[in-house]
N, C-alpha and C. Protein backbone atom coordinates (compact mmCIF):
# COMPACT_ATOMS: atom_id res chain seq x y z
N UNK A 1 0.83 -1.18 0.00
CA UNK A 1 0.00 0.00 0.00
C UNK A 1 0.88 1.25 0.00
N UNK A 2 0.34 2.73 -0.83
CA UNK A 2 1.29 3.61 -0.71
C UNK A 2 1.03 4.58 -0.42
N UNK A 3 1.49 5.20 0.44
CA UNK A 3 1.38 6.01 1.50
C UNK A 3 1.11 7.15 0.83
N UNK A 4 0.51 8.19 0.90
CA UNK A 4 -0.36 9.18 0.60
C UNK A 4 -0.83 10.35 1.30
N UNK A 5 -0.22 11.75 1.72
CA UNK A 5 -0.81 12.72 1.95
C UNK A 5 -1.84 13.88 1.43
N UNK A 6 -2.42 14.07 1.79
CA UNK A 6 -3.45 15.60 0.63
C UNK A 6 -3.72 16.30 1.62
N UNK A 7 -3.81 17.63 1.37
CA UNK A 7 -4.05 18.79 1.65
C UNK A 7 -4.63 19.67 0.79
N UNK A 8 -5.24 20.94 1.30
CA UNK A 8 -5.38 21.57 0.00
C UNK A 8 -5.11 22.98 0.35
N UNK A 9 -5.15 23.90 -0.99
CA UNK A 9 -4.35 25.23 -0.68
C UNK A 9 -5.45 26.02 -1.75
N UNK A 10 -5.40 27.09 -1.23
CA UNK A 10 -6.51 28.13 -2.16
C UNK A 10 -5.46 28.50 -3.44
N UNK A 11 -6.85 28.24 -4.27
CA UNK A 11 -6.42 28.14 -6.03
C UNK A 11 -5.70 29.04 -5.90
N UNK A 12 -5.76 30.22 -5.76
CA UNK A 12 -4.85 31.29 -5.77
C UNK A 12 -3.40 31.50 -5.97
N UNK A 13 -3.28 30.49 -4.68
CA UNK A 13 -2.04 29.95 -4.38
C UNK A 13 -1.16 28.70 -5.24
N UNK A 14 -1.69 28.30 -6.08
CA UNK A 14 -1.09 26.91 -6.90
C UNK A 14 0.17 27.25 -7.71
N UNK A 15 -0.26 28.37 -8.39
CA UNK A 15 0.75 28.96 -9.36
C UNK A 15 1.68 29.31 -9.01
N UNK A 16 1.75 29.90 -7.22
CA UNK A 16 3.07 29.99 -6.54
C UNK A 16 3.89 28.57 -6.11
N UNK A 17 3.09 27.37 -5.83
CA UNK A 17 3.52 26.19 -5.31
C UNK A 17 3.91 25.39 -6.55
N UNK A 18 3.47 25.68 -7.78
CA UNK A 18 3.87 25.12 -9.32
C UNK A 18 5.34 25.81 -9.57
N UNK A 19 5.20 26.79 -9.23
CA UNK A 19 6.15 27.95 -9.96
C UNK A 19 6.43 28.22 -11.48
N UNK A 20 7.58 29.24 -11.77
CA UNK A 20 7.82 29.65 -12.94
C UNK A 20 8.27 27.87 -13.65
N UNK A 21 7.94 27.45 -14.80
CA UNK A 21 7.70 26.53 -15.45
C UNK A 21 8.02 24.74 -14.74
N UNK A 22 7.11 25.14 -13.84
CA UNK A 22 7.09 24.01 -12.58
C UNK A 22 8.39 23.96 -11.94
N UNK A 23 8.70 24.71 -11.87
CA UNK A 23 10.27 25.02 -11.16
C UNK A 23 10.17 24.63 -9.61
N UNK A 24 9.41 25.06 -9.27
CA UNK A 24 9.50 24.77 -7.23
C UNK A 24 8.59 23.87 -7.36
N UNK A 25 7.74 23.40 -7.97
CA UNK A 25 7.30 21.88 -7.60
C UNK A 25 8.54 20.72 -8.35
N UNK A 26 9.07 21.10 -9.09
CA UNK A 26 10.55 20.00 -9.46
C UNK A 26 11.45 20.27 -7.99
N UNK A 27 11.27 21.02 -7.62
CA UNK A 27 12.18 21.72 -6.16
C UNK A 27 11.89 21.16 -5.07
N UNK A 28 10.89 20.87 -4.70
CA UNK A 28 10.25 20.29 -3.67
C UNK A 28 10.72 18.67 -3.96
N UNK A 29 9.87 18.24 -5.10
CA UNK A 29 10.13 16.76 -5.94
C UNK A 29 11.38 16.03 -6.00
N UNK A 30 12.26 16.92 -6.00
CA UNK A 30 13.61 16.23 -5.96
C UNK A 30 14.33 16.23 -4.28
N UNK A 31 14.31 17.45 -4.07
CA UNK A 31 14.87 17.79 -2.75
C UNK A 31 14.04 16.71 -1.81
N UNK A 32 13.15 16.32 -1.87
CA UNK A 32 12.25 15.64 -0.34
C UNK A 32 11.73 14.20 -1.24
N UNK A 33 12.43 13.76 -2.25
CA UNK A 33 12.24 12.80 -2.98
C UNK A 33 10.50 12.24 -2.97
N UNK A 34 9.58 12.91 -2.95
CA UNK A 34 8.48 12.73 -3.23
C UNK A 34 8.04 13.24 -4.84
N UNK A 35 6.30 13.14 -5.06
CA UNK A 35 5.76 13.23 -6.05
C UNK A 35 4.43 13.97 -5.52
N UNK A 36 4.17 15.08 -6.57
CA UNK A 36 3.31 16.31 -6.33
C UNK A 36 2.10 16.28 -7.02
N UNK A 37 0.87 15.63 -6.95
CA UNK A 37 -0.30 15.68 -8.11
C UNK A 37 -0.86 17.04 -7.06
N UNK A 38 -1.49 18.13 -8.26
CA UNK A 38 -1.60 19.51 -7.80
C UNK A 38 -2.36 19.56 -8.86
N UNK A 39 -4.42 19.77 -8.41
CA UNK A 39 -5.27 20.22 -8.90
C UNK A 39 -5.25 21.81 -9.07
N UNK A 40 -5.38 22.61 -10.16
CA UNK A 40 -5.50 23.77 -10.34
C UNK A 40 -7.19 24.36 -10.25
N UNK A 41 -8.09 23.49 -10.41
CA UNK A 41 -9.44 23.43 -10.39
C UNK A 41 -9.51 23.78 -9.02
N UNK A 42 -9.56 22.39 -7.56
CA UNK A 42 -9.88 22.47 -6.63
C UNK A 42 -8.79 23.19 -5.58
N UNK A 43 -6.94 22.67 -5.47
CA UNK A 43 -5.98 23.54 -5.13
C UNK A 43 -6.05 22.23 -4.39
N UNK A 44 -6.35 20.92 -4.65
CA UNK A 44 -5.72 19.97 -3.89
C UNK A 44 -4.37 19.48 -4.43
N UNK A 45 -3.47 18.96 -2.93
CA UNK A 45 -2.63 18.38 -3.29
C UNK A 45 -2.00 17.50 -2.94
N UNK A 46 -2.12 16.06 -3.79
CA UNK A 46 -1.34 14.96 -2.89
C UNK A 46 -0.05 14.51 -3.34
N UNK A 47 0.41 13.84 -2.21
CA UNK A 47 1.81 14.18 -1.76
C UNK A 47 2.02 12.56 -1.44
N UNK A 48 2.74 11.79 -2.10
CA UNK A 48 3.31 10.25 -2.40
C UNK A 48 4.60 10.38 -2.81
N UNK A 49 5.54 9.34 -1.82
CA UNK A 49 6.64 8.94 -1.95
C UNK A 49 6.81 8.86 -3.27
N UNK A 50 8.46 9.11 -3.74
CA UNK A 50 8.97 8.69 -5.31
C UNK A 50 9.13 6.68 -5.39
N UNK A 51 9.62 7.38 -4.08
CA UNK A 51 10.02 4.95 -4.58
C UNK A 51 10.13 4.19 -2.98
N UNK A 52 10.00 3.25 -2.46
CA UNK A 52 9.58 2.56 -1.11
C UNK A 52 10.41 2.94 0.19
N UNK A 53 11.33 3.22 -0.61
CA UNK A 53 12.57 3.89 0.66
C UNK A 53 12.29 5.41 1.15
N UNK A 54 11.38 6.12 0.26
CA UNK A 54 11.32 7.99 1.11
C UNK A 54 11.25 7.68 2.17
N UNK A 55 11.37 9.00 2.89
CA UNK A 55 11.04 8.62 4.46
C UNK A 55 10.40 9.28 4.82
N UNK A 56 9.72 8.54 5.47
CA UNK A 56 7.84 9.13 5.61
C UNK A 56 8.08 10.95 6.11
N UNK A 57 9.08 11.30 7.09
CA UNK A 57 8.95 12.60 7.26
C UNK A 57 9.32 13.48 6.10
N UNK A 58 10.00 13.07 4.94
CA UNK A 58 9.51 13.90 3.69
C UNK A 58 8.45 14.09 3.29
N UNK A 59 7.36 13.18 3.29
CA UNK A 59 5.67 13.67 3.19
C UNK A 59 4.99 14.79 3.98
N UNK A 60 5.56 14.80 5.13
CA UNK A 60 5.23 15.66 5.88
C UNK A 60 5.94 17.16 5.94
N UNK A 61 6.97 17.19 5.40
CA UNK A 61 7.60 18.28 5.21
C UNK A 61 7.27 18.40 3.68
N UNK A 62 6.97 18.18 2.80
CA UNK A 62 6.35 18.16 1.67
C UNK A 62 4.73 19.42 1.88
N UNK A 63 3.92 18.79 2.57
CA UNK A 63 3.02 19.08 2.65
C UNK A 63 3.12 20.47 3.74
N UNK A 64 3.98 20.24 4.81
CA UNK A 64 4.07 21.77 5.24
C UNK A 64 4.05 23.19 4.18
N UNK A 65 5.30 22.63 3.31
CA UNK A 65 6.12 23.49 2.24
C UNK A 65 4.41 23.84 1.61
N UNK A 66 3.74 22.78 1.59
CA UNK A 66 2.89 23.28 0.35
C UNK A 66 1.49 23.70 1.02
N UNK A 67 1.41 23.82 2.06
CA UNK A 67 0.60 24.38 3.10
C UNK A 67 1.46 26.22 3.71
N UNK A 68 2.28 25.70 4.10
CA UNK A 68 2.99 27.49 4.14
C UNK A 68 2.67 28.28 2.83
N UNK A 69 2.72 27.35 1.37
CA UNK A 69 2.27 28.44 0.37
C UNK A 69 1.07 29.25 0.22
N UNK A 70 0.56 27.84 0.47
CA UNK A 70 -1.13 28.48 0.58
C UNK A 70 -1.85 29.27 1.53
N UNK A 71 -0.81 29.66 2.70
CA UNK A 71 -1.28 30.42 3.15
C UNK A 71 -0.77 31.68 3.14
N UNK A 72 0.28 32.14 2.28
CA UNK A 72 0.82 33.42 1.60
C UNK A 72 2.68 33.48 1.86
N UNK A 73 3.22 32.10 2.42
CA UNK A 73 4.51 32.63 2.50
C UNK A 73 5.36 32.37 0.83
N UNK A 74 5.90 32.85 0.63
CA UNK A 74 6.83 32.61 -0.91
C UNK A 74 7.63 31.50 -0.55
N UNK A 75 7.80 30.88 -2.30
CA UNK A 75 8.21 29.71 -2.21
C UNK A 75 9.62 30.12 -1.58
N UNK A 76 10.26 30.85 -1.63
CA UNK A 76 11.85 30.96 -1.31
C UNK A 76 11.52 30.47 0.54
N UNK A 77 10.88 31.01 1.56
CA UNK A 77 10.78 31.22 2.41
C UNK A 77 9.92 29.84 3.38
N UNK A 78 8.87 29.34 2.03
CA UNK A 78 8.28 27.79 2.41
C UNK A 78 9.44 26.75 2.11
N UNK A 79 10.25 27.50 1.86
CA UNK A 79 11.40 26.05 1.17
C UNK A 79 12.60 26.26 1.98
N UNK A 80 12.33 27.10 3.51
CA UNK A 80 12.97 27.00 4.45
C UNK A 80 12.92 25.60 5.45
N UNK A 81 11.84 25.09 4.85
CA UNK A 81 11.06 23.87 5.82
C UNK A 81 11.95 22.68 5.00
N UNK A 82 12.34 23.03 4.36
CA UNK A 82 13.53 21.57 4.15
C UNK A 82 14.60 21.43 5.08
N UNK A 83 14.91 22.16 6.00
CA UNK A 83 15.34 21.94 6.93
C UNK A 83 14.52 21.52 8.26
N UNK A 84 15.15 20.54 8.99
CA UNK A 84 14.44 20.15 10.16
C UNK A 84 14.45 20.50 10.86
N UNK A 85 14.91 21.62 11.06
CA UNK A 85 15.22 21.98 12.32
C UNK A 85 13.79 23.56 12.50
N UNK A 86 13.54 23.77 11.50
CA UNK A 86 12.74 24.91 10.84
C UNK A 86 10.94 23.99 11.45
N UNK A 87 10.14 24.79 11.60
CA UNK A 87 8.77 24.72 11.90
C UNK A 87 7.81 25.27 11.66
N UNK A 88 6.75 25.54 11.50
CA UNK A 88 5.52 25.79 10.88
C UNK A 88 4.28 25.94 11.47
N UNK A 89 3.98 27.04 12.10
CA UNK A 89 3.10 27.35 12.73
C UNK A 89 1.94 28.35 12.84
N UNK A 90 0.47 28.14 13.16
CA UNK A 90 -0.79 28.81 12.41
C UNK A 90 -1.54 29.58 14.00
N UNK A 91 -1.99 30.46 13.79
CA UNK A 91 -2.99 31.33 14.51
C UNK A 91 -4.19 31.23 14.13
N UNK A 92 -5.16 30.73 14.32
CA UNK A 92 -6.40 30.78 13.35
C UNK A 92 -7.30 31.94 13.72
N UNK A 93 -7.72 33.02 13.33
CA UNK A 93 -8.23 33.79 14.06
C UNK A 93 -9.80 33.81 14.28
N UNK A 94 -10.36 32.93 13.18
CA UNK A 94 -11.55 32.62 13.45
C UNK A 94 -12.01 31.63 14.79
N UNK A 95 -10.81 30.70 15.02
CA UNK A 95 -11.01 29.92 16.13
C UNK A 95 -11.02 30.43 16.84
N UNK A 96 -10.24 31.90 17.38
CA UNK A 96 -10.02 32.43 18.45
C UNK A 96 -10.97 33.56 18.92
N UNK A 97 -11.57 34.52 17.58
CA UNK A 97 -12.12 35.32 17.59
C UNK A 97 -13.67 35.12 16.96
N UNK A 98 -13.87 34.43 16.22
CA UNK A 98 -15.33 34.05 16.04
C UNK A 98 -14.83 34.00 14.15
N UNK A 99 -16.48 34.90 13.52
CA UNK A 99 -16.40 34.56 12.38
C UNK A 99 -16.69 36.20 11.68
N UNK A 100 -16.48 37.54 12.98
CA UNK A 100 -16.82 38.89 12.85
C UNK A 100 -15.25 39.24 12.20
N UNK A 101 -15.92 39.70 11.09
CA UNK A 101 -14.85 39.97 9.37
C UNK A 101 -14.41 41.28 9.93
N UNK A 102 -15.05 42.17 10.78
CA UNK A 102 -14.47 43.47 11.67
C UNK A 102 -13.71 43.34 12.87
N UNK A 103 -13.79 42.21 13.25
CA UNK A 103 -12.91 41.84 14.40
C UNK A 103 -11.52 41.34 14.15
N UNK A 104 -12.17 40.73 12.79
CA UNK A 104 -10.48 39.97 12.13
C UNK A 104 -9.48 41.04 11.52
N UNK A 105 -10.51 41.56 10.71
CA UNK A 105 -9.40 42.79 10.23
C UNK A 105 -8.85 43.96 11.24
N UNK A 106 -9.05 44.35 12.36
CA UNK A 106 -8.50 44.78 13.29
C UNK A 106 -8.09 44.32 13.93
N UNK A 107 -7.95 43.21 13.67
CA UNK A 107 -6.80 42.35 14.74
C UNK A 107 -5.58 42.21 13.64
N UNK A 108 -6.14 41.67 12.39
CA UNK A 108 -5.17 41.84 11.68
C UNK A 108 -4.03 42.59 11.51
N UNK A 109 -4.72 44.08 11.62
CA UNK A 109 -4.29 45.56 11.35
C UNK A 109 -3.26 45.69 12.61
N UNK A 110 -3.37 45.18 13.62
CA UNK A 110 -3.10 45.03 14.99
C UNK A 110 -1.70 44.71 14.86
N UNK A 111 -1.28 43.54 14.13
CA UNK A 111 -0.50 42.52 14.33
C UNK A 111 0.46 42.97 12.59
N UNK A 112 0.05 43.64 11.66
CA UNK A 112 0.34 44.38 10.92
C UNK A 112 1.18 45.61 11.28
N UNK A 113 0.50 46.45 11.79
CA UNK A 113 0.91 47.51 12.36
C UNK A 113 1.10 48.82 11.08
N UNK A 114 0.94 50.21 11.49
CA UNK A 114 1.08 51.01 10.55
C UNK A 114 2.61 50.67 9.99
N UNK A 115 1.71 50.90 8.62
CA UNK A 115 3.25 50.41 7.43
C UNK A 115 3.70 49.75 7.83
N UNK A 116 3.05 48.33 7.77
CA UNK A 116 4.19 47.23 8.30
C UNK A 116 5.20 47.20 9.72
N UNK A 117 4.83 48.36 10.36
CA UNK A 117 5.73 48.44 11.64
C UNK A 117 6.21 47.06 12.57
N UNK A 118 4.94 46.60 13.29
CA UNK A 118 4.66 45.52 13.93
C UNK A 118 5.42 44.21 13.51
N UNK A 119 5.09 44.43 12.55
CA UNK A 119 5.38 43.11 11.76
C UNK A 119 6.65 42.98 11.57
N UNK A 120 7.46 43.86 10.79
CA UNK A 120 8.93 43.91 10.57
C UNK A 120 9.55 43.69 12.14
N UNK A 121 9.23 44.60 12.90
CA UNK A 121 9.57 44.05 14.41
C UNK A 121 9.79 42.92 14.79
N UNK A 122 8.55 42.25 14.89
CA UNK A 122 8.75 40.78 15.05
C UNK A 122 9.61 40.29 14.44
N UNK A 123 9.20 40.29 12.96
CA UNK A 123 10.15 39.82 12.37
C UNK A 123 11.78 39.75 12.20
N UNK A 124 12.55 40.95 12.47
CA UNK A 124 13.53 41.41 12.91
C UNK A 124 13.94 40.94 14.16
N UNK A 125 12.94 41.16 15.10
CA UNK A 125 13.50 40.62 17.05
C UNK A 125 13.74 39.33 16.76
N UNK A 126 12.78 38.42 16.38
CA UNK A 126 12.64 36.91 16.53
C UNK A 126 13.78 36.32 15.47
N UNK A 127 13.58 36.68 14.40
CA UNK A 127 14.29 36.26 13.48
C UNK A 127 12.97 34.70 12.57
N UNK A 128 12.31 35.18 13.04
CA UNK A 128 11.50 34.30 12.29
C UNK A 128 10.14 34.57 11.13
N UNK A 129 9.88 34.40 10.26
CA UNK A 129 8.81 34.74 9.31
C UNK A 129 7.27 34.69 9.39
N UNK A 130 6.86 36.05 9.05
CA UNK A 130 5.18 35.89 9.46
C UNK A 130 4.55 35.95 8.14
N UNK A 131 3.31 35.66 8.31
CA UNK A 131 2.12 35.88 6.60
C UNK A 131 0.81 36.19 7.52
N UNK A 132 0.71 37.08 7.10
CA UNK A 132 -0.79 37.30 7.44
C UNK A 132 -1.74 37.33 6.17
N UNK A 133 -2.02 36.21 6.20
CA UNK A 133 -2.71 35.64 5.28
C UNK A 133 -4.33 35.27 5.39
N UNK A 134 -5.57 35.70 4.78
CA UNK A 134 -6.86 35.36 5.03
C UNK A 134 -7.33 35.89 6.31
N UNK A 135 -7.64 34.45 7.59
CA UNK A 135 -7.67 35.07 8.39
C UNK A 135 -7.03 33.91 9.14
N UNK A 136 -5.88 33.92 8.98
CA UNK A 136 -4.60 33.29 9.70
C UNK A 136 -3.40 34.07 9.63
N UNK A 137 -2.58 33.93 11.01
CA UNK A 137 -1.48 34.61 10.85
C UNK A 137 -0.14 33.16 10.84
N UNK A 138 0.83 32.91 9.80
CA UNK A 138 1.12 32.14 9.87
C UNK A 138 2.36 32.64 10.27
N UNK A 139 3.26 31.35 11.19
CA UNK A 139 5.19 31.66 11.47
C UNK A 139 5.77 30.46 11.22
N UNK A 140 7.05 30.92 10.68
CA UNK A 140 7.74 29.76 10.63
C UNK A 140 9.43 30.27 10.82
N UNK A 141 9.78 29.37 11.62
CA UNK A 141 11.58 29.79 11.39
C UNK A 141 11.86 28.57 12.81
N UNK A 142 13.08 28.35 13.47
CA UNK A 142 13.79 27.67 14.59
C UNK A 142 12.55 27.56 15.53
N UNK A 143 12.49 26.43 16.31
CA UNK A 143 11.45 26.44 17.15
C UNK A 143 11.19 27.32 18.49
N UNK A 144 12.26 28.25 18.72
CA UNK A 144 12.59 29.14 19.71
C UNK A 144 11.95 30.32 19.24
N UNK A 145 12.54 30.44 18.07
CA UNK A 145 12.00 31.84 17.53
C UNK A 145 10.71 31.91 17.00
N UNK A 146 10.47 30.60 16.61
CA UNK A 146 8.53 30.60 16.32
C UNK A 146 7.71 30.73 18.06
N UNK A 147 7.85 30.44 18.78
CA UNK A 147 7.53 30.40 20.00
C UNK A 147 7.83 31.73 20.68
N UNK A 148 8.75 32.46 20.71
CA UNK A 148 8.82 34.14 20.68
C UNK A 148 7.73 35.10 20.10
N UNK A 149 7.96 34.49 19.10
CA UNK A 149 7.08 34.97 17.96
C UNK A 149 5.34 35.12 18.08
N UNK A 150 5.07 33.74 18.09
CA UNK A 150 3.87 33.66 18.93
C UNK A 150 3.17 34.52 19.58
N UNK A 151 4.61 34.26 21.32
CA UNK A 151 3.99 35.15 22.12
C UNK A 151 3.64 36.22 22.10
N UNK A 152 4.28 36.66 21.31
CA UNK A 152 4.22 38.55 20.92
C UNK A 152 2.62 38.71 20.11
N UNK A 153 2.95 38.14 19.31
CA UNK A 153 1.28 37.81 18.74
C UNK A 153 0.16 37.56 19.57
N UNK A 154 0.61 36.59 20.35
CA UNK A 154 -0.64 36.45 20.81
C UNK A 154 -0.64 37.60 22.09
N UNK A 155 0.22 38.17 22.51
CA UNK A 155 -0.38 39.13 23.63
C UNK A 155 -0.98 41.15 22.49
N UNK A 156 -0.50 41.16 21.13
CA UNK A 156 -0.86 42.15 20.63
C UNK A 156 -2.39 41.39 20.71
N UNK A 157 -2.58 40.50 20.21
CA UNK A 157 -4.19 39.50 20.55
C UNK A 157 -4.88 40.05 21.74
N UNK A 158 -4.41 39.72 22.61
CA UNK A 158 -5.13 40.24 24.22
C UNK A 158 -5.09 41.57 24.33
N UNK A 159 -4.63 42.35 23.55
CA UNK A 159 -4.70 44.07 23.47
C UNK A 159 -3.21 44.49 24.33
N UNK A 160 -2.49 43.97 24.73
CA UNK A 160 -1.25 44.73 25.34
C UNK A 160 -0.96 45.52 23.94
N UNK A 161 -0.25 46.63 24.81
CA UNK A 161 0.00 47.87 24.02
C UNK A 161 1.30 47.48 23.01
N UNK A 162 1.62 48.39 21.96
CA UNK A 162 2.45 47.59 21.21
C UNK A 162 4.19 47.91 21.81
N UNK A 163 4.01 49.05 22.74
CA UNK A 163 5.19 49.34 23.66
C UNK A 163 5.88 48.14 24.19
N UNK A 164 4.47 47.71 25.07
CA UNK A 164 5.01 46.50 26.30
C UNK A 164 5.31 44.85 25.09
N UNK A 165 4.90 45.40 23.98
CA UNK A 165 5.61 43.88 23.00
C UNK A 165 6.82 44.21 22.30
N UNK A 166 7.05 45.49 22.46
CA UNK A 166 8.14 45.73 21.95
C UNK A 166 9.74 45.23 22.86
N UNK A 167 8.87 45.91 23.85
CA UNK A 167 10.05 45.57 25.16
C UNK A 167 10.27 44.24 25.72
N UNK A 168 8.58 43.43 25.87
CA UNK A 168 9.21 42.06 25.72
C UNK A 168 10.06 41.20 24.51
N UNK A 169 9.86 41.69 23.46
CA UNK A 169 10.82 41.24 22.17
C UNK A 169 12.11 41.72 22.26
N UNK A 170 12.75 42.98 22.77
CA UNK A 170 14.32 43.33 23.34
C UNK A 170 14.48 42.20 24.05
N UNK A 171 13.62 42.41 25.44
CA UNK A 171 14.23 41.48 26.63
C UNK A 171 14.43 40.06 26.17
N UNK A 172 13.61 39.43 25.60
CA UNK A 172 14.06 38.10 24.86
C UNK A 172 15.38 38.29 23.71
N UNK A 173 15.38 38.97 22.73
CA UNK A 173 16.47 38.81 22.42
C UNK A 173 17.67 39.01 23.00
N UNK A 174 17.69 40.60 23.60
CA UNK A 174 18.77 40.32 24.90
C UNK A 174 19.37 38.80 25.71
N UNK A 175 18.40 38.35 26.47
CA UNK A 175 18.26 36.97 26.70
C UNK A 175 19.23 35.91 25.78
N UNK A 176 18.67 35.85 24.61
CA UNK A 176 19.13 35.08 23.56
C UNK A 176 20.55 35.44 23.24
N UNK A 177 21.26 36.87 23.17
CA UNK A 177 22.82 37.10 22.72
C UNK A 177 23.13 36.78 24.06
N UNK A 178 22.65 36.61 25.19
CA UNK A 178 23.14 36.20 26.46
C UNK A 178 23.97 34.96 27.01
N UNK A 179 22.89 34.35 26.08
CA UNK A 179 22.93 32.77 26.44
C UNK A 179 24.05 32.37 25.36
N UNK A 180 24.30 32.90 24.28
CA UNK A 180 24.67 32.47 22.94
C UNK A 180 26.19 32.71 23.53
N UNK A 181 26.68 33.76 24.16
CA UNK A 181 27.96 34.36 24.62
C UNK A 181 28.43 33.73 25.43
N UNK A 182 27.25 33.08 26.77
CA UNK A 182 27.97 32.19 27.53
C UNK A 182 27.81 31.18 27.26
N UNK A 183 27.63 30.15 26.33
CA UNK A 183 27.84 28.91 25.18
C UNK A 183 28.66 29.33 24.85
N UNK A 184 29.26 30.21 24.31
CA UNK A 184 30.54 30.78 23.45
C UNK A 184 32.06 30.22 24.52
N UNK A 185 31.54 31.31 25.63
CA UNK A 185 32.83 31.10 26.56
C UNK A 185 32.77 29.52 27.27
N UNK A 186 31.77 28.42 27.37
CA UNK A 186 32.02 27.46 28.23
C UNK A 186 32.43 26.48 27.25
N UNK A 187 32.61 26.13 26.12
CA UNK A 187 32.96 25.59 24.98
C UNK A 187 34.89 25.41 26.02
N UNK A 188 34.97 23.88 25.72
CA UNK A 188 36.17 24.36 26.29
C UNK A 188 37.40 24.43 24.56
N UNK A 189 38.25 24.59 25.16
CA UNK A 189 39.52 25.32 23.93
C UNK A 189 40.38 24.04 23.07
N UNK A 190 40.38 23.80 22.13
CA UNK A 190 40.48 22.57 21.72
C UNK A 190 42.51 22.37 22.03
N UNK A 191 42.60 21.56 22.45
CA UNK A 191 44.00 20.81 22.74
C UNK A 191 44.89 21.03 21.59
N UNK A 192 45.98 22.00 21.72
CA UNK A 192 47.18 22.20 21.01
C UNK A 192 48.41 20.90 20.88
């Protein structure tokens, strides 16, 4: 029997997950040794090993890649998830906030910020990638920095001011060149 993932991604989105003359679906196809059937009609897409040996977590990183597209990140940036160490993570805002199209877009706007403010922030402190896409806010980057990331999100969510997320995003990175420096110095000195 052969193993088989599907998902699906708004039509919209196919032509970015196809690419310029199927270029990032050959990209995906080779790199994660799977096979891509990609409806342009419905925006489904299933996702089957090339030959008995893939390994099953290429299906799944397959289908991230092609799930991050569809929800607005670029292929350059979904094709960060070929690394394992990289993660993929969703806000749903309808789950959180209901199904009020005025509630979403000001939350949106929220987490946006004038001219992109907010956003580049995060993006910059954490070091990790956002899409605010539909009505999901999607992240992906190191599992530290998606989890930073988050938080900041989710407390502009609860209405903290965008001051007090600013300052918790210093104090964490602070934190982070902290820790990185004293890893640096306890490394012991390799034998001459």
């Amino acid at each position: 029997m052969q193993t088989k993932i599907t998902c699906i991604i708004p039509g919209e989105r196919v032509g970015v997950l196809i690419g310029r003359e199927g270029g990032e679906k050959k990209r995906i196809e080779e790199t994660l040794g799977v096979c891509l059937s990609i409806s342009g009609e419905t925006g489904t897409v299933e996702i089957t090993p090339r030959d008995e040996n893939t390994d099953p977590v290429s299906l799944l990183r397959a289908r991230d890649i092609a799930i991050a597209i569809g929800r607005g990140f670029s292929s350059e940036k979904a094709c960060f998830l070929f690394d394992e160490d990289m993660v993929l993570e969703f806000i749903d805002l309808r789950e959180l906030y209901g199904k009020n199209e005025s509630d979403i877009r000001r939350l949106k706007g929220r987490i946006i910020g004038q001219e992109g403010k907010t956003r580049r922030i995060i993006e910059e402190m954490t070091r990790a990638n956002l899409s605010i896409y539909g009505d999901t806010i999607g992240i992906l980057g190191g599992y530290e920095r998606v989890a930073t990331a988050r938080e900041a999100i989710e407390m502009i969510l609860r209405g903290k001011q965008h001051a007090t997320v600013y300052r918790f995003l210093r104090d964490r990175r602070w934190e982070e060149k902290r820790r990185q420096t004293l890893e640096l110095w306890e490394k012991p000195m390799p034998k001459q």
